[in-house]
Protein backbone atom coordinates (compact mmCIF):
# COMPACT_ATOMS: atom_id res chain seq x y z
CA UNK A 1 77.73 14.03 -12.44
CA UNK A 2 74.25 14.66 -11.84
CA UNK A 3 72.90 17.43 -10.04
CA UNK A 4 71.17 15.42 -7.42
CA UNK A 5 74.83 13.80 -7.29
CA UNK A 6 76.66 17.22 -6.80
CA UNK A 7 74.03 18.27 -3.45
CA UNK A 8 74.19 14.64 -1.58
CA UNK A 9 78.10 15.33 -2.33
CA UNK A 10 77.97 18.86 -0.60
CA UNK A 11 75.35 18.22 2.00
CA UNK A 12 78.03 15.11 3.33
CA UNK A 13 81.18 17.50 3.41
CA UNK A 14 78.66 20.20 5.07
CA UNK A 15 77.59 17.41 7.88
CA UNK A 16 81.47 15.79 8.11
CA UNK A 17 82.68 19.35 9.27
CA UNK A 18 79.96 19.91 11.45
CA UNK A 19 80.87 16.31 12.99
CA UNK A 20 84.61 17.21 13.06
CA UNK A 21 83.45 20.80 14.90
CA UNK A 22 81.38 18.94 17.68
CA UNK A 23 82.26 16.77 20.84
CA UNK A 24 81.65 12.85 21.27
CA UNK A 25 81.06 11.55 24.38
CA UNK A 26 83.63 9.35 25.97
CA UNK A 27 82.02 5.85 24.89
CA UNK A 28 82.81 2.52 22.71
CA UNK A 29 79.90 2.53 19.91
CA UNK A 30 80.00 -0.87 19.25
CA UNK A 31 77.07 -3.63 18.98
CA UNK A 32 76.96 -7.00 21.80
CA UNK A 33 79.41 -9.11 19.11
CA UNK A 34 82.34 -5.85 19.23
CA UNK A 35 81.25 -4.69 15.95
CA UNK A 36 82.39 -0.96 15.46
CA UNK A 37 79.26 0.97 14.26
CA UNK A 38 80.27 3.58 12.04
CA UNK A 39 78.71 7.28 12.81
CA UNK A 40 76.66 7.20 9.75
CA UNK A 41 75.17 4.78 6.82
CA UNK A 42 74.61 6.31 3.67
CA UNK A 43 73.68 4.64 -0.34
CA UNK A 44 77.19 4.67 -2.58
CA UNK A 45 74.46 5.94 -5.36
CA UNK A 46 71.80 7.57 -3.77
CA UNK A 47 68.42 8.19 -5.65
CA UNK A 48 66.80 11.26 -6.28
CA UNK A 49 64.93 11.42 -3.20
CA UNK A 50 67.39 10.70 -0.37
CA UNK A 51 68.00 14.52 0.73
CA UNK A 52 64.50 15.34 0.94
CA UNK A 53 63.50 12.26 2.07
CA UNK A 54 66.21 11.45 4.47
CA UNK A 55 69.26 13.58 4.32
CA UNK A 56 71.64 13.89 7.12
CA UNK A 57 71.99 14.34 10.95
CA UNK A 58 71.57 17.99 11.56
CA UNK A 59 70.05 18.36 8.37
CA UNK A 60 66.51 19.05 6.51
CA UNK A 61 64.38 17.19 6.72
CA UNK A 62 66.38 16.25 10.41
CA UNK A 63 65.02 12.79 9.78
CA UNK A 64 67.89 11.55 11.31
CA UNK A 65 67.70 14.03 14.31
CA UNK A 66 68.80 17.72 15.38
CA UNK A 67 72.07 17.18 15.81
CA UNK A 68 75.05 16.36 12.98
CA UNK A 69 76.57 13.48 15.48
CA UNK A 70 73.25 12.34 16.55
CA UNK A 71 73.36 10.93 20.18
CA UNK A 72 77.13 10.27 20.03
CA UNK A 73 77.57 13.82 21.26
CA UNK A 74 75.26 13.86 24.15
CA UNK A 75 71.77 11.50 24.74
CA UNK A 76 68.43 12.83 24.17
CA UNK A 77 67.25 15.43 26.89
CA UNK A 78 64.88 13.66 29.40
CA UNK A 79 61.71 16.22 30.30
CA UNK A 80 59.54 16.26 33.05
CA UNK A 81 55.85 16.67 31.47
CA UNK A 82 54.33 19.29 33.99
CA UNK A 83 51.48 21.65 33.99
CA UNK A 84 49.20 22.57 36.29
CA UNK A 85 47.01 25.43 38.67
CA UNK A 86 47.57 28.78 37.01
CA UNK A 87 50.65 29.82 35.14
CA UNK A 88 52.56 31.77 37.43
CA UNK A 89 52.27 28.21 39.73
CA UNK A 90 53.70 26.53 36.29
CA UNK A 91 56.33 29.43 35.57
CA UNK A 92 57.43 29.13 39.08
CA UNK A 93 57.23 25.15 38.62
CA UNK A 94 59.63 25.20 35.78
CA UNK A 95 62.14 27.48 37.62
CA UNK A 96 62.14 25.28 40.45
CA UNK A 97 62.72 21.93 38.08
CA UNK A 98 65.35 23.97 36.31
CA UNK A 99 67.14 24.93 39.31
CA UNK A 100 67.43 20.97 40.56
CA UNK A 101 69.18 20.31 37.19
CA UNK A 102 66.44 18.97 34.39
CA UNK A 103 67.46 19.66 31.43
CA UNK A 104 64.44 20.32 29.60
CA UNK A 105 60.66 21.02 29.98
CA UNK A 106 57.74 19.85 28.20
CA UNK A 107 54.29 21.93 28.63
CA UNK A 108 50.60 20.29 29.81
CA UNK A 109 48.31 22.54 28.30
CA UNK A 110 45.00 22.38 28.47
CA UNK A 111 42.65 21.05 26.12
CA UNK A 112 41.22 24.80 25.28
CA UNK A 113 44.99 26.12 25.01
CA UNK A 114 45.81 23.07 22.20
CA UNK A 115 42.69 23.60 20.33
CA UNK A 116 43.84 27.21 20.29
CA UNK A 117 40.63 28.77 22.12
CA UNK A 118 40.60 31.89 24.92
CA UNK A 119 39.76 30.68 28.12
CA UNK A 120 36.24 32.83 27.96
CA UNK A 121 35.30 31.34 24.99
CA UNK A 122 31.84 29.40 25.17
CA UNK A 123 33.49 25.72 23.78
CA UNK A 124 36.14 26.54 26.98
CA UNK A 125 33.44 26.23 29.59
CA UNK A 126 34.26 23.66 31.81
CA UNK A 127 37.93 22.35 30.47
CA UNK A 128 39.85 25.54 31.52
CA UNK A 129 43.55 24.17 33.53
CA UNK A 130 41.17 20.91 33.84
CA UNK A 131 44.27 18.60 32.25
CA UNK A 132 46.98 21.08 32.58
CA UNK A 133 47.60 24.69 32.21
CA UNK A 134 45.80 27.21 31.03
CA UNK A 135 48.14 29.43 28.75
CA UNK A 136 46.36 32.65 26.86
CA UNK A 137 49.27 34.83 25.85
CA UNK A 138 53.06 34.33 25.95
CA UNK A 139 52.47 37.25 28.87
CA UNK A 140 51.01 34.44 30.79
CA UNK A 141 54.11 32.30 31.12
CA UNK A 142 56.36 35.65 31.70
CA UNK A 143 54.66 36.36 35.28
């Protein structure tokens, strides 16, 4: 048996007990016609390349997502994009979102925080909280 043989082996007993430790949600996974869909396709002789390139759920390189039972376990968290004014009004922004029940947050920086520059810096002048918020240390967001 080939080495490359031996890991794909290991990696699908390491994701089959992950499976078997998680919860499915209550639902028929089957396609329009009543096909069953099984919870994962996989190559009887897989080449060289299918762990690195591919792999499975819940595993480098998580082509095939984060978690081992994909979306059979729960569906994809659904984030408000928000980020504005300074960022205690953005810190206090998320509390309130988290505190009606979303799930999950996704930042608007702005254009100086992506491109990684200090809102004093010369290129900053100008685009400072302009599209979103302006984040220069973590110490920001903790206010």
């Amino acid at each position: 048996m080939s080495k490359q043989l031996e890991l794909f082996k290991q990696a699908k007993v390491e994701w089959e007990e992950a499976v078997n430790g998680s919860t499915t949600r209550d639902y028929s996974f089957d396609t329009l016609s009543g096909e069953s869909v099984d919870s994962l396709y996989y190559p009887e002789a897989p080449n060289d390349q299918y762990l690195d390139k591919l792999g499975f759920p819940g595993q480098y390189p998580y082509t095939r997502g984060v978690h081992a039972n994909m979306y059979r376990g729960k569906l994809w968290t659904k984030r408000q994009f928000s980020g504005f004014g300074t960022p205690e009004e953005t810190n206090d922004r998320y509390h309130s979102l988290l505190s009606k029940g979303q799930t999950g947050l996704s930042v608007a920086f702005d254009m100086p925080t992506l491109m990684g520059y200090d809102p004093d810096h010369p290129w900053a002048d100008g685009e400072v909280g302009k599209c979103g918020v302006s984040i220069a240390s973590i110490k920001d967001m903790e206010r």
